[in-house]
PDB file of N, CA and C in Angstrom:
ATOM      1  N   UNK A   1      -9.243   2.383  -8.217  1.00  0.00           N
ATOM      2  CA  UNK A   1      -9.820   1.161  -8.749  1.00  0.00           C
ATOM      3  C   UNK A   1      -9.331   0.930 -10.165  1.00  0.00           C
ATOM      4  N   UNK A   2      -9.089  -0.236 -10.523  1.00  0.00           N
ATOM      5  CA  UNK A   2      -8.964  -0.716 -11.607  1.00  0.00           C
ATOM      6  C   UNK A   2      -9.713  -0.095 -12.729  1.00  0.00           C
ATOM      7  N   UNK A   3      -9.391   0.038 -13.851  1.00  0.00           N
ATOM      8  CA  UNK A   3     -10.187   0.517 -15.308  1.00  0.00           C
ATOM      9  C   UNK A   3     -10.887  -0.916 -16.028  1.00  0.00           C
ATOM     10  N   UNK A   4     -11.098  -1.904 -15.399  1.00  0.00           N
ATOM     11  CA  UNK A   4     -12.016  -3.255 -16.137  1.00  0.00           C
ATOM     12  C   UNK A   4     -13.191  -3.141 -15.539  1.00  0.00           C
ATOM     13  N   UNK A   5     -13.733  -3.848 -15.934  1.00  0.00           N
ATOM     14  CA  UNK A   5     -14.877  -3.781 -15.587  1.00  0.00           C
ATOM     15  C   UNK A   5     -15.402  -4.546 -14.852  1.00  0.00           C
ATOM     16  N   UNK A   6     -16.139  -4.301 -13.799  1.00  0.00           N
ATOM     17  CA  UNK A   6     -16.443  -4.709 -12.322  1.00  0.00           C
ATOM     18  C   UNK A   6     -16.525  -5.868 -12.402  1.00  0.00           C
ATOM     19  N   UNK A   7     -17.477  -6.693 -13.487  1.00  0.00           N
ATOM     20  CA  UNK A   7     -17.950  -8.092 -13.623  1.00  0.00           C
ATOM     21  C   UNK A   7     -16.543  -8.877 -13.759  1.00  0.00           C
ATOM     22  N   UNK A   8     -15.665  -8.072 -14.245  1.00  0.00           N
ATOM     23  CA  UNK A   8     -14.110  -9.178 -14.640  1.00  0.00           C
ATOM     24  C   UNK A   8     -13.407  -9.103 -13.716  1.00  0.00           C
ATOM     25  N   UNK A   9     -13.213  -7.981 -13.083  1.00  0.00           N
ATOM     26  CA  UNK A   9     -12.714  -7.956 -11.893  1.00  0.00           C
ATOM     27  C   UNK A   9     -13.149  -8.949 -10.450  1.00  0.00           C
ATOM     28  N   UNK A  10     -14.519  -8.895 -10.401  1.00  0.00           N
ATOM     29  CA  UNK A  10     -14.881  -9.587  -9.792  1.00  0.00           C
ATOM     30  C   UNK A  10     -14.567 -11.093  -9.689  1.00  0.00           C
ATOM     31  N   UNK A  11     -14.795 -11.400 -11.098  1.00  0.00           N
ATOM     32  CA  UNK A  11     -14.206 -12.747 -11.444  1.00  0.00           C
ATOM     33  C   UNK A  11     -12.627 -13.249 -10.935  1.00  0.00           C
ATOM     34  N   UNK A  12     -11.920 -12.053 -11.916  1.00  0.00           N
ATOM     35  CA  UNK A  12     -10.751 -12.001 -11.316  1.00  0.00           C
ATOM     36  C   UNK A  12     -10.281 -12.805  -9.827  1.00  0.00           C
ATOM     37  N   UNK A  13     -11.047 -11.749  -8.832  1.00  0.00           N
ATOM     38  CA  UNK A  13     -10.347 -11.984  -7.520  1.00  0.00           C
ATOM     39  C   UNK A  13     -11.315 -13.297  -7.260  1.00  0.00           C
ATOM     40  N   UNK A  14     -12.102 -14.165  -7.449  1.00  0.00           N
ATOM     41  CA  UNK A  14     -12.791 -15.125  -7.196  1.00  0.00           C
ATOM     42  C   UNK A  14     -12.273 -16.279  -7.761  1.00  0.00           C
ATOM     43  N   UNK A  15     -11.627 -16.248  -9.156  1.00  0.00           N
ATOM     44  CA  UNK A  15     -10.640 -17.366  -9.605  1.00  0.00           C
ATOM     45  C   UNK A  15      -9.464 -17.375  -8.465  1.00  0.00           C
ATOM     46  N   UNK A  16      -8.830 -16.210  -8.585  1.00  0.00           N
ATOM     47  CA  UNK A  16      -7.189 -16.592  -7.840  1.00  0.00           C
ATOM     48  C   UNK A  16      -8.033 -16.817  -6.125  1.00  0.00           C
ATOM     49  N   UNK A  17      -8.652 -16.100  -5.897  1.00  0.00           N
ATOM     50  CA  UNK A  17      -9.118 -16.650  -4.395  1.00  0.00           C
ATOM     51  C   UNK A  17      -9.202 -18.467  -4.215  1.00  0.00           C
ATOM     52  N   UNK A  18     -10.371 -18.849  -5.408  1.00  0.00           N
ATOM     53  CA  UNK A  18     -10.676 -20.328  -5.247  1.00  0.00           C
ATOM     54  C   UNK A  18      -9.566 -21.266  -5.233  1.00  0.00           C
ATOM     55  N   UNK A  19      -8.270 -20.810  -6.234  1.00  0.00           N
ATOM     56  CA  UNK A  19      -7.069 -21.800  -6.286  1.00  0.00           C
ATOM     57  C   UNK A  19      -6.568 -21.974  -5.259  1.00  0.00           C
ATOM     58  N   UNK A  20      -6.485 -21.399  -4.068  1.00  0.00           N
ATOM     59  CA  UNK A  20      -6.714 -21.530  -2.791  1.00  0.00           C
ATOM     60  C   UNK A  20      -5.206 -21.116  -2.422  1.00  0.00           C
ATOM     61  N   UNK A  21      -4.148 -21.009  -3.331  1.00  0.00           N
ATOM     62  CA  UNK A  21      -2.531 -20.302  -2.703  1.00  0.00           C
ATOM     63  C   UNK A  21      -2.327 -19.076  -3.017  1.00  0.00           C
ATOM     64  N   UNK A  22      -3.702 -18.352  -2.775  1.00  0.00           N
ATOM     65  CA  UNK A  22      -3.542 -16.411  -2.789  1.00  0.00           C
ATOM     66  C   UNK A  22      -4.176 -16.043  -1.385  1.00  0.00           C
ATOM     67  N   UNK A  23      -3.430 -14.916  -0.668  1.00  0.00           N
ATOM     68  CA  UNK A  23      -3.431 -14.251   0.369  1.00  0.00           C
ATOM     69  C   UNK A  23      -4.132 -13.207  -0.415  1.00  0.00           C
ATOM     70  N   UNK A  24      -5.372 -12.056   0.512  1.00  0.00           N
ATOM     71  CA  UNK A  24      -6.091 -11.404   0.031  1.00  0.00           C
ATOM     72  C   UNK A  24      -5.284 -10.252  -0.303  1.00  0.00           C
ATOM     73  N   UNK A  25      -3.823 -10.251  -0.073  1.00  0.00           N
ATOM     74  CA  UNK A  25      -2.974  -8.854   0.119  1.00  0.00           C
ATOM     75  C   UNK A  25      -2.057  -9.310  -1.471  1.00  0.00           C
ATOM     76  N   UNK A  26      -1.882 -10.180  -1.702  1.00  0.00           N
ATOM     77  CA  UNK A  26      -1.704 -10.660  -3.323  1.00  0.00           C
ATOM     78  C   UNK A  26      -2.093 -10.673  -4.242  1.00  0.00           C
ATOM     79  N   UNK A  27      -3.863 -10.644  -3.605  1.00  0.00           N
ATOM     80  CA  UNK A  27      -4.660 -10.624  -5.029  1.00  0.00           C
ATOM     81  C   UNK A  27      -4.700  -9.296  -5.435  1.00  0.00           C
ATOM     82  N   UNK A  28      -4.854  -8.635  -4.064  1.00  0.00           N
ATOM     83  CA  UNK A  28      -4.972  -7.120  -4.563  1.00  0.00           C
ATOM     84  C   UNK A  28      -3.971  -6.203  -5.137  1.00  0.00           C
ATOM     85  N   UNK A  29      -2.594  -6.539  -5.078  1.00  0.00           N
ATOM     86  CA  UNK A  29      -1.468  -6.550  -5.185  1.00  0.00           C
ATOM     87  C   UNK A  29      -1.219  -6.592  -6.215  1.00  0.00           C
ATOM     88  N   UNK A  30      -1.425  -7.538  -7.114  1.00  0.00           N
ATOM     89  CA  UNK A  30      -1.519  -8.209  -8.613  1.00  0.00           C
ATOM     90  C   UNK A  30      -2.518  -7.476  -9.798  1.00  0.00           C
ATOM     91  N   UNK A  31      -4.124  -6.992  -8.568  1.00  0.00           N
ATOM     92  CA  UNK A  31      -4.664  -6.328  -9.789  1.00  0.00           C
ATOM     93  C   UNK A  31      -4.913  -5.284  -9.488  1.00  0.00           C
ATOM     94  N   UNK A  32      -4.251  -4.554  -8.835  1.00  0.00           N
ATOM     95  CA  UNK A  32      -4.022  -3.095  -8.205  1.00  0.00           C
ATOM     96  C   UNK A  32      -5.348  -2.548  -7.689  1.00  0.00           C
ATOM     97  N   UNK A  33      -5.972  -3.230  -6.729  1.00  0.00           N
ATOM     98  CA  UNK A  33      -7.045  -2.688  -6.102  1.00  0.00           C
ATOM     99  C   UNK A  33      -6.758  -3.156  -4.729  1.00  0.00           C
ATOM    100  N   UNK A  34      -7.665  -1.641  -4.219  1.00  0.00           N
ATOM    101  CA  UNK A  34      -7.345  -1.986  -2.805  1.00  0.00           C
ATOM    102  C   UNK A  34      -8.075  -3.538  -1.465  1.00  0.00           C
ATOM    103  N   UNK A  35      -6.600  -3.938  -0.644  1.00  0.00           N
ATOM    104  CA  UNK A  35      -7.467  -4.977  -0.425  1.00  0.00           C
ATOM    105  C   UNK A  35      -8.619  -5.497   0.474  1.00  0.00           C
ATOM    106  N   UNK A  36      -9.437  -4.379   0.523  1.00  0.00           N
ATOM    107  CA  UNK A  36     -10.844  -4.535   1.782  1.00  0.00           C
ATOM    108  C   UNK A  36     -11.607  -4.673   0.235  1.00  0.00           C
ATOM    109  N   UNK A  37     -11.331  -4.010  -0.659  1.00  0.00           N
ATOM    110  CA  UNK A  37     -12.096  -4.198  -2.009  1.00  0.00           C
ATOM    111  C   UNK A  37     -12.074  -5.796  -1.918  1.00  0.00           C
ATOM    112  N   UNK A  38     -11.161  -6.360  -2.457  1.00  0.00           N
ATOM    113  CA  UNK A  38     -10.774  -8.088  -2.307  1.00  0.00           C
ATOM    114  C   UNK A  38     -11.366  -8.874  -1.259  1.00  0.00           C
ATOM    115  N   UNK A  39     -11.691  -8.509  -0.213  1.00  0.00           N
ATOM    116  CA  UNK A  39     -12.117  -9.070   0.852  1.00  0.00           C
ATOM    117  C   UNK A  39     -13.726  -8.688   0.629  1.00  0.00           C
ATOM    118  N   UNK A  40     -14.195  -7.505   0.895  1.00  0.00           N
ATOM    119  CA  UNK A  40     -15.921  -7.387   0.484  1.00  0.00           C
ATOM    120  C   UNK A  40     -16.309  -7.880  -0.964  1.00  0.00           C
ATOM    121  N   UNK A  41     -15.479  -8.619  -2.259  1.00  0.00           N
ATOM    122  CA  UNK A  41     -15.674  -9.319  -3.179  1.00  0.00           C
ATOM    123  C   UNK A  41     -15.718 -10.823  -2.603  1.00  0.00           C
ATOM    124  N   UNK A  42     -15.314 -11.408  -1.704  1.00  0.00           N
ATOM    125  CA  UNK A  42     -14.868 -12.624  -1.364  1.00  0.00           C
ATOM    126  C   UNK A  42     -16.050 -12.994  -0.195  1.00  0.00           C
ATOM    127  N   UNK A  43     -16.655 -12.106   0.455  1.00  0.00           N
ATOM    128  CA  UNK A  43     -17.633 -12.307   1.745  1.00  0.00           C
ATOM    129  C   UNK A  43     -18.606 -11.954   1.025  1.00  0.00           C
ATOM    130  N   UNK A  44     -19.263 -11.002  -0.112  1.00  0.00           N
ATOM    131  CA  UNK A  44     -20.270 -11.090  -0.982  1.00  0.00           C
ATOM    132  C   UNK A  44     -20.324 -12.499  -1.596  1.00  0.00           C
ATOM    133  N   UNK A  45     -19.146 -13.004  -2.045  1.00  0.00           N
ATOM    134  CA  UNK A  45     -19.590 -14.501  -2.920  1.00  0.00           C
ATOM    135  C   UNK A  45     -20.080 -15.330  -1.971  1.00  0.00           C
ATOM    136  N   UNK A  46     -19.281 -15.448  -0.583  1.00  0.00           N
ATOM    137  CA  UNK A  46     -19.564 -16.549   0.114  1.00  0.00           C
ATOM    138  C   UNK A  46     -21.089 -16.480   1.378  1.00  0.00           C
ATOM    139  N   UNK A  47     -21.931 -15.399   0.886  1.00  0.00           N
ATOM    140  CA  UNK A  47     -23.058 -14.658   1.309  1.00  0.00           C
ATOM    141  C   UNK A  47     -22.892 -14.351   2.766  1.00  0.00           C
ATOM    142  N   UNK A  48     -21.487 -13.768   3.511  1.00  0.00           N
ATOM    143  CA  UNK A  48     -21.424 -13.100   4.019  1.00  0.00           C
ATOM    144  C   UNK A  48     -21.817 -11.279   4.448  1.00  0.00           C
ATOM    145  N   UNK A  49     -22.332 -11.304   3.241  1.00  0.00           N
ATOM    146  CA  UNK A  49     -22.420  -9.692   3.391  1.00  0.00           C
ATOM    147  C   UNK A  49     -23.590  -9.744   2.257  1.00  0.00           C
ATOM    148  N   UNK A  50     -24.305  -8.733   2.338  1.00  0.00           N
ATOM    149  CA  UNK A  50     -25.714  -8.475   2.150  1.00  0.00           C
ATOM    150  C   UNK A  50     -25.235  -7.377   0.081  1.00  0.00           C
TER     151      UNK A  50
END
C-alpha cells in the first residue's frame, strides 16, 4: 500500500475514477496500489459495499 494517507488516497482514486477515462487497472497502476484496493474504494463510494 501506498505511504499517504488513506483519506488522500481515497480521494485520489475517486477523482481519476469520476473523470470517467480511467480503467480500474490504471488507477491502480499510477498510484501503486493494488487494484481490488481501487475497486472496494469505488463500490464503497457508490454504496455498494457495506
Amino acid at each position: 500500500m501506498s505511504t499517504l494517507p488513506r483519506q488522500i488516497l481515497i480521494e485520489q482514486v475517486l477523482q481519476l475514477w469520476r473523470e470517467g477515462q480511467r480503467d480500474t487497472h490504471s488507477i491502480a497502476a499510477e498510484l501503486g496500489i493494488d487494484e481490488r484496493e481501487v475497486c472496494e474504494i469505488i463500490e464503497q463510494s457508490e454504496g455498494r459495499r457495506p
